[in-house]
C-alpha atoms as a PDB file:
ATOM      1  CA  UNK A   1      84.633  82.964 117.699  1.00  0.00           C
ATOM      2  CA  UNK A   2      85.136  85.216 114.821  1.00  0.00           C
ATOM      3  CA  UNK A   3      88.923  86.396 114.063  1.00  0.00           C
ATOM      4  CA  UNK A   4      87.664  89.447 112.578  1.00  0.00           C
ATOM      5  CA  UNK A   5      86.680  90.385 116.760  1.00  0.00           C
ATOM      6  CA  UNK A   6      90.080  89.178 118.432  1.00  0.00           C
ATOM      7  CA  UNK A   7      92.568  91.554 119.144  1.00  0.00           C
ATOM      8  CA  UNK A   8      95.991  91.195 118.717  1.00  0.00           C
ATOM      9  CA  UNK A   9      97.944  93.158 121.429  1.00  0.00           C
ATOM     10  CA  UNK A  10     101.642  93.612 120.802  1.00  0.00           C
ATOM     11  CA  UNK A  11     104.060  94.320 123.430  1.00  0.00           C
ATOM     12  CA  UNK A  12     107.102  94.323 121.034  1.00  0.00           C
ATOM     13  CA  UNK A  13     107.984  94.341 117.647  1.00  0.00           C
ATOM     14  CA  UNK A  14     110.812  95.117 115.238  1.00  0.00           C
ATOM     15  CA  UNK A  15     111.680  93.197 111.817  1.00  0.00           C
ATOM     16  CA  UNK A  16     112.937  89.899 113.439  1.00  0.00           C
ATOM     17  CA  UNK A  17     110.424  89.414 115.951  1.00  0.00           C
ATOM     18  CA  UNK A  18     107.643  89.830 118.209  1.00  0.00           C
ATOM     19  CA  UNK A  19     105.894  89.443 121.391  1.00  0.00           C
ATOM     20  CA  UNK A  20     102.430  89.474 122.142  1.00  0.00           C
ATOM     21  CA  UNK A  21      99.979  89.426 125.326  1.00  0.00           C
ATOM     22  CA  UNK A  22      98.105  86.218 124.623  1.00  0.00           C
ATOM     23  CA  UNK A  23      94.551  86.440 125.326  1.00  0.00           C
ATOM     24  CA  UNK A  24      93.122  83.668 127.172  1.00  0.00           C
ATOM     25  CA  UNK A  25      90.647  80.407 125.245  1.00  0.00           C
ATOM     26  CA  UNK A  26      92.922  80.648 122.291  1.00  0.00           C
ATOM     27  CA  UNK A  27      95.278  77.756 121.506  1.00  0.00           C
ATOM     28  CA  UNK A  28      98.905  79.102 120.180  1.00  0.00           C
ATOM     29  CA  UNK A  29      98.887  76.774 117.280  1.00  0.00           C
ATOM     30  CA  UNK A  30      97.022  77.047 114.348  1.00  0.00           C
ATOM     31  CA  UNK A  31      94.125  74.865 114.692  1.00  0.00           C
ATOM     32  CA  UNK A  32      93.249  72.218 111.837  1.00  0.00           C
ATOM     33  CA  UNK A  33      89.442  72.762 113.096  1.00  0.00           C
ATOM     34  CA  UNK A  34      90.374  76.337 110.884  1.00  0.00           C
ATOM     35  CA  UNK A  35      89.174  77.835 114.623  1.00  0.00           C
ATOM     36  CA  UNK A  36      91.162  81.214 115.478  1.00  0.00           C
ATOM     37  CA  UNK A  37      94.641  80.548 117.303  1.00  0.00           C
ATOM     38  CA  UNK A  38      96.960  83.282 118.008  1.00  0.00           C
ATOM     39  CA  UNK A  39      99.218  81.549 115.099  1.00  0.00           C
ATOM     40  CA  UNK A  40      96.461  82.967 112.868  1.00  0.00           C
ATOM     41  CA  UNK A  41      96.101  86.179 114.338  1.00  0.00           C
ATOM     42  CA  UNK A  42      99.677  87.106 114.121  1.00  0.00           C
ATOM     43  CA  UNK A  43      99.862  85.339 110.664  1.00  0.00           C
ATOM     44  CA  UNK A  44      97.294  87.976 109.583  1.00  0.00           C
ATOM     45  CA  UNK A  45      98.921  91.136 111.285  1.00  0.00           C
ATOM     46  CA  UNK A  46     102.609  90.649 109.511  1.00  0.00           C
ATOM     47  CA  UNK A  47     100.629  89.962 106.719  1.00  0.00           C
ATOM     48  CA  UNK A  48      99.945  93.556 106.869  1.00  0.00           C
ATOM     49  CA  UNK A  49     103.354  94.528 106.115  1.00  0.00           C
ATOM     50  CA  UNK A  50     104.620  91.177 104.273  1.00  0.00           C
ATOM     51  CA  UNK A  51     103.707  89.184 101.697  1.00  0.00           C
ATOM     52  CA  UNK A  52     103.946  85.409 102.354  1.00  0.00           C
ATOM     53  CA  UNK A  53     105.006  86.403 106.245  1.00  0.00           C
ATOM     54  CA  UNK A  54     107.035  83.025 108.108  1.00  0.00           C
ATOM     55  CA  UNK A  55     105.597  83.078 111.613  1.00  0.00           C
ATOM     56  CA  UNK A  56     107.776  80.970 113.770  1.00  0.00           C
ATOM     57  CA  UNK A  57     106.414  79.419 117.145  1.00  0.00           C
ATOM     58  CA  UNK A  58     109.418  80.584 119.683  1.00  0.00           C
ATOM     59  CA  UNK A  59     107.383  79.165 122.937  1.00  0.00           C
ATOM     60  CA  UNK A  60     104.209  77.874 123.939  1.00  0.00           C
ATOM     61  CA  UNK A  61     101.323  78.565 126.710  1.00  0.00           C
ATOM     62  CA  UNK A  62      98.830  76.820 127.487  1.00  0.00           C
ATOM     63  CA  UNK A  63      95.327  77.681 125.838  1.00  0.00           C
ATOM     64  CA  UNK A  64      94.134  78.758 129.389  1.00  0.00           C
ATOM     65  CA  UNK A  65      96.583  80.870 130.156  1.00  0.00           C
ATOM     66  CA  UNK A  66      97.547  84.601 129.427  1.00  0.00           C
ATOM     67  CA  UNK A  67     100.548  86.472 129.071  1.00  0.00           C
ATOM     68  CA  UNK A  68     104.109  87.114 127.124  1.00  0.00           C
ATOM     69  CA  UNK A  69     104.261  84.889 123.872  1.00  0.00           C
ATOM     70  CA  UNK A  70     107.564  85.018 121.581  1.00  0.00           C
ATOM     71  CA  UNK A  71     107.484  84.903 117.748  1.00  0.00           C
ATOM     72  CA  UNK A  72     110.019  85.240 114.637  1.00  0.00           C
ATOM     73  CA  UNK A  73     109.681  86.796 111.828  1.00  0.00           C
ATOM     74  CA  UNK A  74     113.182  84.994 110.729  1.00  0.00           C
ATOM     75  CA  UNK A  75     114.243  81.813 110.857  1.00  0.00           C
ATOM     76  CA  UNK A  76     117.434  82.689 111.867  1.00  0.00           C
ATOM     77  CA  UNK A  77     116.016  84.808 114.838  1.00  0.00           C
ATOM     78  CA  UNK A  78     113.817  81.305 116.091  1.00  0.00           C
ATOM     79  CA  UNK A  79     117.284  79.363 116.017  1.00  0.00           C
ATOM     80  CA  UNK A  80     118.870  82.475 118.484  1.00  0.00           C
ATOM     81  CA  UNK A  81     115.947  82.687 120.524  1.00  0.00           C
ATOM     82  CA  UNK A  82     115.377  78.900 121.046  1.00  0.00           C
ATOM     83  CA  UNK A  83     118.545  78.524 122.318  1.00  0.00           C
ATOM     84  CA  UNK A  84     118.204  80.954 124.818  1.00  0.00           C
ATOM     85  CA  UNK A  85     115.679  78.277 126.088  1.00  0.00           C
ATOM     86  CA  UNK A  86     116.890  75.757 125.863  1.00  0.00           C
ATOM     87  CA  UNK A  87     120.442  77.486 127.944  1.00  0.00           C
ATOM     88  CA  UNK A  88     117.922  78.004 130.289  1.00  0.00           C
ATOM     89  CA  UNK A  89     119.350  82.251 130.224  1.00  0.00           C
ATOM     90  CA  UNK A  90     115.863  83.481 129.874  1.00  0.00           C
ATOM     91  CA  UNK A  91     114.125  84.554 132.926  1.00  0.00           C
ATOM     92  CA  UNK A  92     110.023  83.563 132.943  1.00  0.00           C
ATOM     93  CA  UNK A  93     108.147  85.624 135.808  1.00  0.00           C
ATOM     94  CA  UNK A  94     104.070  84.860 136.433  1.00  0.00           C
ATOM     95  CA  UNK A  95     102.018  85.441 138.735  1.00  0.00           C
ATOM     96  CA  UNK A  96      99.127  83.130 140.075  1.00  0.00           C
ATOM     97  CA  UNK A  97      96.026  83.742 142.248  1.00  0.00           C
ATOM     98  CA  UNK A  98      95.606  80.257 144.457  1.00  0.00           C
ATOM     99  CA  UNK A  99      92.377  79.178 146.196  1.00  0.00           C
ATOM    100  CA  UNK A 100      94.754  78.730 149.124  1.00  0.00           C
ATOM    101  CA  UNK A 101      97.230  80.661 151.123  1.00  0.00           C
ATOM    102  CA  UNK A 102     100.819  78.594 150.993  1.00  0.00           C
ATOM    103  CA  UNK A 103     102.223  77.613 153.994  1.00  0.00           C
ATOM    104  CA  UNK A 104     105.124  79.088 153.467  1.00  0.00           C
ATOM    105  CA  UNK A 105     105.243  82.641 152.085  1.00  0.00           C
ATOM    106  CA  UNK A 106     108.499  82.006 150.039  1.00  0.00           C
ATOM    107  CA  UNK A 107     109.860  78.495 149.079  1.00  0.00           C
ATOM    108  CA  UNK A 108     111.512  76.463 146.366  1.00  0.00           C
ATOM    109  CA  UNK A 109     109.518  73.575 144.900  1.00  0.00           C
ATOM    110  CA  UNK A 110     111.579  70.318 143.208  1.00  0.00           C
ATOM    111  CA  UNK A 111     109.510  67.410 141.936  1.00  0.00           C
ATOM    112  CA  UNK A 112     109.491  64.850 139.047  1.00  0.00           C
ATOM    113  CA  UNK A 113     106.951  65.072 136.520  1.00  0.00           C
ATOM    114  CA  UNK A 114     105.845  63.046 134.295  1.00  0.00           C
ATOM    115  CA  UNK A 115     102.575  63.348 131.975  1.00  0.00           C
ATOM    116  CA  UNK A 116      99.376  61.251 132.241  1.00  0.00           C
ATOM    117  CA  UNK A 117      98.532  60.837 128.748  1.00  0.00           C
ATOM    118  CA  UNK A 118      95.161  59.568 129.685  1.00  0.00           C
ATOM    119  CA  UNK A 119      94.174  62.398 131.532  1.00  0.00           C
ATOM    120  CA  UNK A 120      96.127  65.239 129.718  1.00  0.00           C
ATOM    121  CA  UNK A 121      97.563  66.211 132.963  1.00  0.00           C
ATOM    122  CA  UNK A 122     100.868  66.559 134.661  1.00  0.00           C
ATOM    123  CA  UNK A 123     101.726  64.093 137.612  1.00  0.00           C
ATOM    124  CA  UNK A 124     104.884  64.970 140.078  1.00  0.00           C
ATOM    125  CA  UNK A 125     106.350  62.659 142.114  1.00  0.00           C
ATOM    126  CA  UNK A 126     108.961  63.834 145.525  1.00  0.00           C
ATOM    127  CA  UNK A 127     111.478  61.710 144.282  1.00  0.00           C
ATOM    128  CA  UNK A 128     112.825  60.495 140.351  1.00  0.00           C
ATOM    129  CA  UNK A 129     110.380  57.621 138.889  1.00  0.00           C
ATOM    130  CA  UNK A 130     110.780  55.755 135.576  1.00  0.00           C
ATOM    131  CA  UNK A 131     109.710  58.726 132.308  1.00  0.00           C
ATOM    132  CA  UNK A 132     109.596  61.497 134.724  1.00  0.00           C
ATOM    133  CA  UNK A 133     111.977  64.879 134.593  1.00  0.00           C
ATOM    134  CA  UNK A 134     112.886  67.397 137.301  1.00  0.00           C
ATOM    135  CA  UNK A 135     110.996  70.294 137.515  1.00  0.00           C
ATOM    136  CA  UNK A 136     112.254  73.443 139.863  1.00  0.00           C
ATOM    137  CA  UNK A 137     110.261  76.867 140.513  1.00  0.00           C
ATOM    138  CA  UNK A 138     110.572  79.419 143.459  1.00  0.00           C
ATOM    139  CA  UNK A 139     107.349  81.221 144.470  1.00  0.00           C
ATOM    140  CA  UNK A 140     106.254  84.439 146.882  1.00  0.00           C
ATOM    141  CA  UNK A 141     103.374  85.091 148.253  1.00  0.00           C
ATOM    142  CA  UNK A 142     102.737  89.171 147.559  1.00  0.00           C
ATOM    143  CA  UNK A 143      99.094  89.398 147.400  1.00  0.00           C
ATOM    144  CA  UNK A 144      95.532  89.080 148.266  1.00  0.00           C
ATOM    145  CA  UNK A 145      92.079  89.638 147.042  1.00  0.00           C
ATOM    146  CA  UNK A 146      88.273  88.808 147.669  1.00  0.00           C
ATOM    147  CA  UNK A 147      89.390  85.479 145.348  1.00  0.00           C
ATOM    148  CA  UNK A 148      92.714  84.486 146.391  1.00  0.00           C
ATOM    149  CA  UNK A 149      96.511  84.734 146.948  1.00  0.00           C
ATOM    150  CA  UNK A 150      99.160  86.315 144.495  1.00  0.00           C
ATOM    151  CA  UNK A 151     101.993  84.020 143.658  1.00  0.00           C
ATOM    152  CA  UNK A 152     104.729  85.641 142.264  1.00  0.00           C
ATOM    153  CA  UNK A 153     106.186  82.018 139.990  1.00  0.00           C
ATOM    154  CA  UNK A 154     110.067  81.911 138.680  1.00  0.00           C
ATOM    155  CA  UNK A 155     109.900  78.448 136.574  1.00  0.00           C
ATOM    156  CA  UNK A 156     113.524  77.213 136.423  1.00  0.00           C
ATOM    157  CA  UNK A 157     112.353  74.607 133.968  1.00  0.00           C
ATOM    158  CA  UNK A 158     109.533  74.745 131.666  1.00  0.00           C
ATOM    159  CA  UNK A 159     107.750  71.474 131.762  1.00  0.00           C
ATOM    160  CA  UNK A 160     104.044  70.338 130.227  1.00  0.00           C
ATOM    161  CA  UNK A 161     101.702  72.024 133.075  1.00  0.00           C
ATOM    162  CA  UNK A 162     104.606  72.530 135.622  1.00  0.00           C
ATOM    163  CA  UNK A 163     103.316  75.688 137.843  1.00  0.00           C
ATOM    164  CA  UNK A 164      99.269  73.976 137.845  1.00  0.00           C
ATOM    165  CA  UNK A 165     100.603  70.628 138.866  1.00  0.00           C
ATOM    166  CA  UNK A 166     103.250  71.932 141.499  1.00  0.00           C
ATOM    167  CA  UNK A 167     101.059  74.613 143.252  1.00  0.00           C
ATOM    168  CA  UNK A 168      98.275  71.972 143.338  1.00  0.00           C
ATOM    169  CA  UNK A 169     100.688  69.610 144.960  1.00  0.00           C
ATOM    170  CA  UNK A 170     101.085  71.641 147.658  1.00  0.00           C
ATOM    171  CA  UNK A 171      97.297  72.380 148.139  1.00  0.00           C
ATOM    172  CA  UNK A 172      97.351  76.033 146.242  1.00  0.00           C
ATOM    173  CA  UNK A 173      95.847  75.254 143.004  1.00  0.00           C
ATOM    174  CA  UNK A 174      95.257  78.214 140.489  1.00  0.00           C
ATOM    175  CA  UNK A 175      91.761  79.568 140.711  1.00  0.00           C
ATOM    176  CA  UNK A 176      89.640  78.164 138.093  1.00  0.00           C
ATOM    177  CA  UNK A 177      92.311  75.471 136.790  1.00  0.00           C
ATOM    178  CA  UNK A 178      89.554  72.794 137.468  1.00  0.00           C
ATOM    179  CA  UNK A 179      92.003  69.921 136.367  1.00  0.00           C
ATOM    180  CA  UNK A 180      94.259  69.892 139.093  1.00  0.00           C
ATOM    181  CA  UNK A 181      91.597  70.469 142.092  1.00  0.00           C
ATOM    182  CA  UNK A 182      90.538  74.124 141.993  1.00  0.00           C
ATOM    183  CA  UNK A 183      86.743  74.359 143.292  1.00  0.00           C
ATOM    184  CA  UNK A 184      86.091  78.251 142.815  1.00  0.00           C
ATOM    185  CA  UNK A 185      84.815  79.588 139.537  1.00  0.00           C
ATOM    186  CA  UNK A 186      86.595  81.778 136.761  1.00  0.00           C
ATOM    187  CA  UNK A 187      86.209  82.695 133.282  1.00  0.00           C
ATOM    188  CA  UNK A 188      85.188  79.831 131.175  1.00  0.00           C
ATOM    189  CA  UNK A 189      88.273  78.209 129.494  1.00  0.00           C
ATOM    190  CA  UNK A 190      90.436  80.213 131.327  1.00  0.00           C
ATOM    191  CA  UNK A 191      92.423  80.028 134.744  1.00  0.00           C
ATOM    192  CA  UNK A 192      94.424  83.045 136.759  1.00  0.00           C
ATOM    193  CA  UNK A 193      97.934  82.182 135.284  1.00  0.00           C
ATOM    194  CA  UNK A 194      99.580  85.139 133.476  1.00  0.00           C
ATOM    195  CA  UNK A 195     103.176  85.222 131.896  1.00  0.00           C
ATOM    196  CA  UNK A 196     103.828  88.827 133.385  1.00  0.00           C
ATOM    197  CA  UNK A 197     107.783  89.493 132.270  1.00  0.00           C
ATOM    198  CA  UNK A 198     110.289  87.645 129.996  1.00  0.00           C
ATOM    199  CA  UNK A 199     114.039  89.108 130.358  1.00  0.00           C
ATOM    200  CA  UNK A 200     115.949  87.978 127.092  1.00  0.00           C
ATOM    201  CA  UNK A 201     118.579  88.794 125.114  1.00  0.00           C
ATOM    202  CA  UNK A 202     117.624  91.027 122.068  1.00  0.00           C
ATOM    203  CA  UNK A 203     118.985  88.571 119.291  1.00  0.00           C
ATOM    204  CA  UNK A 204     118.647  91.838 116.587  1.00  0.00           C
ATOM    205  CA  UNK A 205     121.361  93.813 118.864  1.00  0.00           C
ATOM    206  CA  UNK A 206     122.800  91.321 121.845  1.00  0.00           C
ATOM    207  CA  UNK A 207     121.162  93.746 124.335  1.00  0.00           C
ATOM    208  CA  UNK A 208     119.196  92.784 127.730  1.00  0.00           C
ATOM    209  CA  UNK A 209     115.202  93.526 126.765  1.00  0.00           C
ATOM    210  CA  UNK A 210     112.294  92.571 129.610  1.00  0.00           C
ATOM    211  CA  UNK A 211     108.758  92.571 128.403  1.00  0.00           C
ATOM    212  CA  UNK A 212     106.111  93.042 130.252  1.00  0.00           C
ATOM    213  CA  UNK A 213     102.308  91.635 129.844  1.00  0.00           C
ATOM    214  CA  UNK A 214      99.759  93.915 131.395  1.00  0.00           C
ATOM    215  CA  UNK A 215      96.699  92.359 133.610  1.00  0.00           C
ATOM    216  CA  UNK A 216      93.377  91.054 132.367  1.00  0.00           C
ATOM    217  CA  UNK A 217      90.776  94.034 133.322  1.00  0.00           C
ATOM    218  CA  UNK A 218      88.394  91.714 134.907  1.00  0.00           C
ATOM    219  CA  UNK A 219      87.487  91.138 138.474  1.00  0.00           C
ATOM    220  CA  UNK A 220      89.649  87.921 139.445  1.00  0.00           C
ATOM    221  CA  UNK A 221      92.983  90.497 139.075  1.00  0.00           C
ATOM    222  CA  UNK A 222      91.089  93.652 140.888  1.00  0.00           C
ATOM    223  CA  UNK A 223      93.555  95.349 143.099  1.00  0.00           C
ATOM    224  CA  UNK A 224      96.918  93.663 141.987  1.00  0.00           C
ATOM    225  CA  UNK A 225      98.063  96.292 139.576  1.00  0.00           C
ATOM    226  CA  UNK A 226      98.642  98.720 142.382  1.00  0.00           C
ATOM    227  CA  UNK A 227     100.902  96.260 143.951  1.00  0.00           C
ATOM    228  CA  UNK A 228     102.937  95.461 140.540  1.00  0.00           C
ATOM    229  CA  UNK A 229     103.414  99.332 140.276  1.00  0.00           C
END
């Protein structure tokens, strides 16, 4: 996978920062395979405008996944921005197509989690083991398709996996996320999460600022735009 025939799409972008609609099979970090990440690929558009450009990592996704991705320009604006994360002030919205319909349209999930370094994969627990963490998100069912069911996600925390391993322990995994028990096919390396909006505060002017991250165009998300509208 050539860089030269990735496109960068930018939702936002002023001289201290910049957000981005990551494309799905790339990793965020640069690679040291020398593969394209999206690292590179906004390494090489500031380069357009800067010479030596610092590209600081604000927040991660994982490779499968699409969506909203934060990064600085500044150092400075990576220390303001982290700690909005780490406040917990920034509000994360996805969306998710499950295999299955929830039992309940509209709930609150709590678990522990803990990672299974063996298998890469998150594990949750109901109640607090030894090396696990709480994990909180609130879900809504608002839509469905030939495919699946629309999840509408709010993550309170952002832990390693934490919306694959929590809808998958309550039997709705994410269509195509193969790892924690989803049987139906999707695009290859790629599974229907999508970081839709990010509220934050605008560290260049102290202001409120929501981004948004437009749908894949492909069949899995056919008929959900009208309902986001």
């Amino acid at each position: 996978m050539e860089s030269q025939s990735l496109k960068l799409t930018v939702i936002f972008e002023n001289k201290h920062w910049l957000a981005v609609n990551k494309i799905p099979k790339l990793s965020v970090e640069r690679s040291p395979f020398g593969e394209p990440t999206i690292e590179s690929l906004v390494f090489d558009h500031i380069s357009n405008a800067y010479k030596n450009p610092y590209v600081g990592i604000i927040h991660r996704l994982d490779r499968v996944t699409t969506g909203v991705l934060l990064f600085a320009k500044r150092k400075s604006t990576l220390r303001k921005i982290n700690e909005q994360f780490r406040n917990r002030t920034i509000k994360k919205t996805y969306l998710a197509i499950v295999e299955n319909k929830p039992i309940k349209p509209k709930a609150t999930l709590t678990n522990f989690l803990w990672k299974d370094r063996d298998q890469r994969k998150g594990m949750v627990s109901p109640t607090k083991i030894k090396g696990s963490k709480e994990c909180i998100l609130s879900y809504e069912l608002i839509g469905q398709n030939e495919f699946g069911y629309l999840l509408k996600v709010q993550p309170v925390t952002g832990k390693f996996h934490q919306i694959r391993v929590q809808l998958s322990h309550i039997g709705c995994p994410i269509l195509g996320d193969e790892k924690y028990g989803a049987t139906n096919n999707h695009s290859p390396n790629s599974v229907a999460l999508h970081a839709w909006k990010l509220t934050l505060t605008n560290p260049t002017n102290e202001t409120p600022i929501t981004l948004v991250a437009p749908l894949q165009e492909n069949v899995w998300w056919k008929g959900f735009q009208e309902i986001l509208d």
